[in-house]
N, C-alpha and C. Protein backbone atom coordinates (compact mmCIF):
# COMPACT_ATOMS: atom_id res chain seq x y z
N UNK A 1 102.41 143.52 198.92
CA UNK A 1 101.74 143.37 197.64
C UNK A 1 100.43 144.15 197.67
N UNK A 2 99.85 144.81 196.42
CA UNK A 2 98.32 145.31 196.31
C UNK A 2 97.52 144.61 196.43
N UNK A 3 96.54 145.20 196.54
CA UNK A 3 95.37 144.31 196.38
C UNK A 3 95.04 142.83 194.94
N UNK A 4 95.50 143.83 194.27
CA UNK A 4 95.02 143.24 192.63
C UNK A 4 96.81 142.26 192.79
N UNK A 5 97.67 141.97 193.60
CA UNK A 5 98.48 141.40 193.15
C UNK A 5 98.18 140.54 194.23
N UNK A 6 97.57 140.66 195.09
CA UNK A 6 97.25 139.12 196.14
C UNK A 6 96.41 138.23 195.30
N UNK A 7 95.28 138.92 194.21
CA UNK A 7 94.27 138.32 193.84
C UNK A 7 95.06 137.27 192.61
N UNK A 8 96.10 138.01 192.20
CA UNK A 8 96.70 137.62 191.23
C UNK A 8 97.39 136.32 191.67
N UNK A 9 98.23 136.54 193.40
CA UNK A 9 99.00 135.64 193.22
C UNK A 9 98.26 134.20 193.97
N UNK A 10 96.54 134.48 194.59
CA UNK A 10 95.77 133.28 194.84
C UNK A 10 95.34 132.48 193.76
N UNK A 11 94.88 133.24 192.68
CA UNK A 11 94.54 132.67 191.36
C UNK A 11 95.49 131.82 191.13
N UNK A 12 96.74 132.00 191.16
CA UNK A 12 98.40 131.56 190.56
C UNK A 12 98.48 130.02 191.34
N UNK A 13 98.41 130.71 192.64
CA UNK A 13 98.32 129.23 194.07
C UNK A 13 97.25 128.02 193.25
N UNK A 14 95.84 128.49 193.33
CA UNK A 14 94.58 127.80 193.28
C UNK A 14 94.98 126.83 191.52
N UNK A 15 95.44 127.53 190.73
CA UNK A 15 95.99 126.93 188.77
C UNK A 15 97.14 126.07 189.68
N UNK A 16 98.15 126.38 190.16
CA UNK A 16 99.03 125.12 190.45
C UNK A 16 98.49 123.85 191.47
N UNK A 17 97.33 124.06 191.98
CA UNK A 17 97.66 122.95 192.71
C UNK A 17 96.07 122.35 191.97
N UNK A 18 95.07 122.86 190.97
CA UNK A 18 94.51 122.36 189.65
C UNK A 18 95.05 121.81 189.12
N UNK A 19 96.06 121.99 188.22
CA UNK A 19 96.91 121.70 187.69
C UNK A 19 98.02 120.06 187.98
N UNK A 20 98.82 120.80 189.47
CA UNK A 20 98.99 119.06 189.84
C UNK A 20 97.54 118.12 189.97
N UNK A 21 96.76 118.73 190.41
CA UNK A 21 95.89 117.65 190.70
C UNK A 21 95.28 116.98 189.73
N UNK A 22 95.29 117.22 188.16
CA UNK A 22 94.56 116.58 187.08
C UNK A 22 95.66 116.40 186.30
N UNK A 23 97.02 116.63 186.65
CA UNK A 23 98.49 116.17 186.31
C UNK A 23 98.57 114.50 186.52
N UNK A 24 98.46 114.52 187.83
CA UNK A 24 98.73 113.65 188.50
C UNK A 24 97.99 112.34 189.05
N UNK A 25 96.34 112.90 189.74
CA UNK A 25 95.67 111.84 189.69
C UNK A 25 94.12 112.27 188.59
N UNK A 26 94.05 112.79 187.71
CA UNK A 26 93.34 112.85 186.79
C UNK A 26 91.99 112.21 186.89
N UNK A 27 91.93 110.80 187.27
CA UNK A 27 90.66 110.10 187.05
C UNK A 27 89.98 110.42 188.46
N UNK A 28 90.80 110.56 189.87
CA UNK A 28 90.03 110.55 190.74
C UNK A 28 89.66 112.16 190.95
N UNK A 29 89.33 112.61 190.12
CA UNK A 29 88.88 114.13 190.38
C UNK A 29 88.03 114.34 189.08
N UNK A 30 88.20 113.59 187.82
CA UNK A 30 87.46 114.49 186.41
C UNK A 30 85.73 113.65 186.46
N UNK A 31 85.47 112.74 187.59
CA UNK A 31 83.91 112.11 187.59
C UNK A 31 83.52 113.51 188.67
N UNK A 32 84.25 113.69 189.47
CA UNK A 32 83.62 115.06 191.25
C UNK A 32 83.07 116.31 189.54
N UNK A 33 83.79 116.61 188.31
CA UNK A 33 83.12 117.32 188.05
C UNK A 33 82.22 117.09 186.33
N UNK A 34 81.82 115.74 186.91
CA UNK A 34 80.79 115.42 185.43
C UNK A 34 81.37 114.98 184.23
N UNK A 35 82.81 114.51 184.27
CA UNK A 35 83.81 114.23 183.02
C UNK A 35 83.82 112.77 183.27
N UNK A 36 83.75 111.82 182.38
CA UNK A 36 84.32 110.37 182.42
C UNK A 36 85.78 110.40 182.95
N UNK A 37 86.21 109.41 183.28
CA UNK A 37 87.85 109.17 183.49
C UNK A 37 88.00 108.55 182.21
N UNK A 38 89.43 109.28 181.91
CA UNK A 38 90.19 109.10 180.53
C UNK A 38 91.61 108.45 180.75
N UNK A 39 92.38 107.83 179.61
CA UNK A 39 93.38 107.34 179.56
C UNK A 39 94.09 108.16 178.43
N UNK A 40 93.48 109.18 178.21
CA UNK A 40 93.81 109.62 176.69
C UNK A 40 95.15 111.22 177.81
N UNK A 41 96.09 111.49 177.21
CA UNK A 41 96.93 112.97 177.30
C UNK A 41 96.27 114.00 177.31
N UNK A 42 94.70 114.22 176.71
CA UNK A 42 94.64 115.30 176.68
C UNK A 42 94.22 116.12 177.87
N UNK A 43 94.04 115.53 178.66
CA UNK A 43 93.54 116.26 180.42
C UNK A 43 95.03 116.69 180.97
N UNK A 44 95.88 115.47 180.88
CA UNK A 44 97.65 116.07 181.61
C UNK A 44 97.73 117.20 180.59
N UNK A 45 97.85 117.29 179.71
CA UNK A 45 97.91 118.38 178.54
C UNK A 45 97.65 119.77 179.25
N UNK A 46 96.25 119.64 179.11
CA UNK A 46 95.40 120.71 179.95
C UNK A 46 96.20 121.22 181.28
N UNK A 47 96.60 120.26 182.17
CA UNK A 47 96.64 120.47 183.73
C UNK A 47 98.30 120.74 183.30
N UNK A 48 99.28 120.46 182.36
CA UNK A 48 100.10 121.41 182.17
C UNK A 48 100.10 122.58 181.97
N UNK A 49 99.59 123.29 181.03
CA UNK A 49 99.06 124.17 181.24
C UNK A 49 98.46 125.00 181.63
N UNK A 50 97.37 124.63 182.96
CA UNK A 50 97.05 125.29 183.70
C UNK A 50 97.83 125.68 185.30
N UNK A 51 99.45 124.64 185.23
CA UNK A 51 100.17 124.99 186.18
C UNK A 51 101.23 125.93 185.37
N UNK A 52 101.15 125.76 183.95
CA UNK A 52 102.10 126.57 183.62
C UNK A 52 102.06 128.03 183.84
N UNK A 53 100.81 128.31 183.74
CA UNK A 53 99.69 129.60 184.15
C UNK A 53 99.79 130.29 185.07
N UNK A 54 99.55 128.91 186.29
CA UNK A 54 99.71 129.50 188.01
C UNK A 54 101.24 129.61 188.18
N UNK A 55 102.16 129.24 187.75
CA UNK A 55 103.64 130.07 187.44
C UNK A 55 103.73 131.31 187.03
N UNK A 56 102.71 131.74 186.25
CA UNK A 56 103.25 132.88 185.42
C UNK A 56 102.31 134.19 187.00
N UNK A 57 101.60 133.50 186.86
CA UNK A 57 100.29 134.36 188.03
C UNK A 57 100.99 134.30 189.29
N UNK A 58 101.70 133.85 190.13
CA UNK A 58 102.69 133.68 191.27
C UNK A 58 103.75 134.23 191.10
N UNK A 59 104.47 134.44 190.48
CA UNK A 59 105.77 135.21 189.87
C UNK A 59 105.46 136.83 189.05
N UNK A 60 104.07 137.22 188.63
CA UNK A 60 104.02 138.37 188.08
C UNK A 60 103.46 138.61 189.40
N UNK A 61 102.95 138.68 189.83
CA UNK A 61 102.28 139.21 191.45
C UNK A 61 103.36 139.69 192.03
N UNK A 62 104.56 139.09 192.85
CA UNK A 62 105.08 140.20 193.23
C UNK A 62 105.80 141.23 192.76
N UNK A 63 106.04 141.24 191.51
CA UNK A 63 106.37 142.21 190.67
C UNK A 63 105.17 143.80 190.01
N UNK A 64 104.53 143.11 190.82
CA UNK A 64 103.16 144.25 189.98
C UNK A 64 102.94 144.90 188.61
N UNK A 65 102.98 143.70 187.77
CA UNK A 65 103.29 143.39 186.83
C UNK A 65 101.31 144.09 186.40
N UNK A 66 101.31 145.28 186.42
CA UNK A 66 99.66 145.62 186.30
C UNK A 66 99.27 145.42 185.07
N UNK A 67 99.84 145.48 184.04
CA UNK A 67 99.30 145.01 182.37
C UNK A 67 98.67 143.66 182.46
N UNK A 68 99.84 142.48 182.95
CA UNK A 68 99.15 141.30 183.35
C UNK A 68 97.93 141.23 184.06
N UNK A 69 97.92 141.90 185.14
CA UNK A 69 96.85 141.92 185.74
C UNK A 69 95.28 142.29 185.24
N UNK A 70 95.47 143.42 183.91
CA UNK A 70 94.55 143.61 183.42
C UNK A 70 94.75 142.38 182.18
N UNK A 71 95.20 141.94 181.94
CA UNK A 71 95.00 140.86 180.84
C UNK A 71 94.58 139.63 181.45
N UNK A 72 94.61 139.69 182.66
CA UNK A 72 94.21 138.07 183.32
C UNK A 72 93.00 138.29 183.83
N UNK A 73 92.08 139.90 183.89
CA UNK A 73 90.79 140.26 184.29
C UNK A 73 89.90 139.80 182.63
N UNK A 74 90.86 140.02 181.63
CA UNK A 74 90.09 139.77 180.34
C UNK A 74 90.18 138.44 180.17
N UNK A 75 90.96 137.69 180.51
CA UNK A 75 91.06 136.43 180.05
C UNK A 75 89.81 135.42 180.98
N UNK A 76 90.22 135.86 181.91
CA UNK A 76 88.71 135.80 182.84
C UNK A 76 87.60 135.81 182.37
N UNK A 77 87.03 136.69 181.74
CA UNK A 77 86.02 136.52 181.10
C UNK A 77 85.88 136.05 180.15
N UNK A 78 86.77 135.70 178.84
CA UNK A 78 86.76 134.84 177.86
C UNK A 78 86.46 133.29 178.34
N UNK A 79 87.07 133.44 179.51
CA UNK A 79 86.83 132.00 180.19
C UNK A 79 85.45 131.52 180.56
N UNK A 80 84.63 133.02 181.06
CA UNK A 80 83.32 132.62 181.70
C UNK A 80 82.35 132.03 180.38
N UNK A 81 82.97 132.92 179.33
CA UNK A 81 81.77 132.97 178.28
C UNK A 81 81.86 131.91 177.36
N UNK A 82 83.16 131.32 177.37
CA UNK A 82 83.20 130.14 176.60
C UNK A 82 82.67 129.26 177.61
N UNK A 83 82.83 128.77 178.73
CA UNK A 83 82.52 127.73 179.54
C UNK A 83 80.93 127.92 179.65
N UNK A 84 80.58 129.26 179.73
CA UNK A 84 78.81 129.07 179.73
C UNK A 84 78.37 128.67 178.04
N UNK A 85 78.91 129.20 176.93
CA UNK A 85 78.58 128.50 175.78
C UNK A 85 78.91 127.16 175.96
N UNK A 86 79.54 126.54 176.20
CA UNK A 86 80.19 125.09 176.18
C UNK A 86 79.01 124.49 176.75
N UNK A 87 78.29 125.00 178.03
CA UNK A 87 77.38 123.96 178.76
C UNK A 87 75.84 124.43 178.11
N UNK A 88 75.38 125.74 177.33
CA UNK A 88 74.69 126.23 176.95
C UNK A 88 74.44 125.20 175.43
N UNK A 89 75.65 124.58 174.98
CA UNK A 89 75.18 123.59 173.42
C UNK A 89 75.54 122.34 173.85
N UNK A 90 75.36 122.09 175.21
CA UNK A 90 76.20 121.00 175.69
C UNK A 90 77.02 120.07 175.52
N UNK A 91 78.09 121.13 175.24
CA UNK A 91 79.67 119.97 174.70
C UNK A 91 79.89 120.29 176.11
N UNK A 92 79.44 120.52 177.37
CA UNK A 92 79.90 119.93 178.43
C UNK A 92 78.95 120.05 179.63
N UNK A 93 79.27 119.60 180.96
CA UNK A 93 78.19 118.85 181.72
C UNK A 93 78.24 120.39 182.75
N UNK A 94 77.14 120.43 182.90
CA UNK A 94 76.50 122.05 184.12
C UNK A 94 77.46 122.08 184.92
N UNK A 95 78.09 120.95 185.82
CA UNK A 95 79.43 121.13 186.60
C UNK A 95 80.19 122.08 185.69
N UNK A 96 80.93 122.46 184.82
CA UNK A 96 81.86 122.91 183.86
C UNK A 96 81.32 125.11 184.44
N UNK A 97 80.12 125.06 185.08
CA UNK A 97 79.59 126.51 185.78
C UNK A 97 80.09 126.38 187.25
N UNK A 98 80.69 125.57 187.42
CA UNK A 98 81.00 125.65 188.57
C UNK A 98 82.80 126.96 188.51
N UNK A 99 83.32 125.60 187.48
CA UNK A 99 84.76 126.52 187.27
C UNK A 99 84.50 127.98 186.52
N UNK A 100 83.61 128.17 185.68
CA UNK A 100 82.96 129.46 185.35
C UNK A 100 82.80 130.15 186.75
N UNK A 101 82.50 129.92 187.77
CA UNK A 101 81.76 130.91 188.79
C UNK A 101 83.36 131.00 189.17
N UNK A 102 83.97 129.88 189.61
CA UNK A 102 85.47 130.76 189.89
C UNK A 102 86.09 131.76 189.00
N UNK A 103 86.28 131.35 188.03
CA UNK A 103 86.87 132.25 186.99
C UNK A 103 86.18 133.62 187.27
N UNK A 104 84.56 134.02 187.01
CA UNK A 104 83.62 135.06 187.15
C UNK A 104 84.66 136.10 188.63
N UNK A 105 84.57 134.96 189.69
CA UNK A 105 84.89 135.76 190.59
C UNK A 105 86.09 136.05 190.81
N UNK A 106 87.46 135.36 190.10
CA UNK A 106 88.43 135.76 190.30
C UNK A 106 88.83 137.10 189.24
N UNK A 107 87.73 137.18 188.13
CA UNK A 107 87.39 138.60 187.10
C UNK A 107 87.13 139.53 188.30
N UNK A 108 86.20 139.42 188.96
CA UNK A 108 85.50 140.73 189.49
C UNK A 108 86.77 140.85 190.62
N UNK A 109 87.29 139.91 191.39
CA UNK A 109 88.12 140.62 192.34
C UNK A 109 89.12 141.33 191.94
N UNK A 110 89.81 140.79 190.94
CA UNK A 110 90.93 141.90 190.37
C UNK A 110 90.75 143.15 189.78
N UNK A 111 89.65 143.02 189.16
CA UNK A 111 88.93 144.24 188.73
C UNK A 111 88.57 144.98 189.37
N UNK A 112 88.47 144.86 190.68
CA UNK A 112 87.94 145.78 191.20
C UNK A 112 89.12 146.00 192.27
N UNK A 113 89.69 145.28 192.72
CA UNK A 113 91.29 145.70 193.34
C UNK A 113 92.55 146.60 192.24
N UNK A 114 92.04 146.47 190.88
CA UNK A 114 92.48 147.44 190.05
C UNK A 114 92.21 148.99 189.88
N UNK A 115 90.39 148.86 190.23
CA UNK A 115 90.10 150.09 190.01
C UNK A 115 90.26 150.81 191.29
N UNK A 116 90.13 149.80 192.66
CA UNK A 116 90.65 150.87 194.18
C UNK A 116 91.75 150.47 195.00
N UNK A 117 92.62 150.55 193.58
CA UNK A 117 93.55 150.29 194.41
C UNK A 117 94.55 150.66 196.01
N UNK A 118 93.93 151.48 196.49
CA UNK A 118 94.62 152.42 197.38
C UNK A 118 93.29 151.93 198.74
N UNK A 119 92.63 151.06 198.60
CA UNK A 119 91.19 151.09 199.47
C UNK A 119 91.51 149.17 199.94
């Protein structure tokens, strides 16, 4: 695999096992990042979708699927900038920069395993 498709397929790893983990035990993980524990669907909701994600990111990786790859460097950043607005009008708690700094850095690694690729 390339560079930009390892990055692709850790991102993919790191969303599925997010994903089970706020699937599954939800309350003992959403206080570690500043969220009340809920009884409400909409967190499993979420953590479906964010394993549905790390499926798509694990399975386009070894295919070198490079369009994806540049669409998951943009989505990346839609991610950083909403999550820093989100804690910037505070509809959510400074923890919420934490998953921003992953996102940030899983932008810059692909991005830049895109642009050298051969290095």
């Amino acid at each position: 695999m390339s560079r930009a498709a390892v990055s692709v397929f850790v991102w993919g790893i790191y969303m599925l096992v997010m994903g089970a983990t706020f699937l599954l035990i939800p309350n003992a993980v959403l206080p570690l990042f500043g969220f009340p524990p809920t009884d409400e669907v909409w967190i499993r909701g979420m953590a479906m979708l964010a394993a549905g994600l790390g499926y798509f990111y694990v399975r386009a990786a070894p295919q070198e699927m490079l369009q994806f790859f540049r669409w998951k460097v943009h989505g990346h950043i839609f991610g950083v900038i909403c999550m820093v607005m989100f804690v910037l009008l505070k509809l959510g708690p400074p923890m919420l920069l934490l998953f921003a700094s992953a996102d940030l850095l899983a932008a810059v690694w692909t991005g830049l395993a895109l642009r050298n690729p051969g290095s």
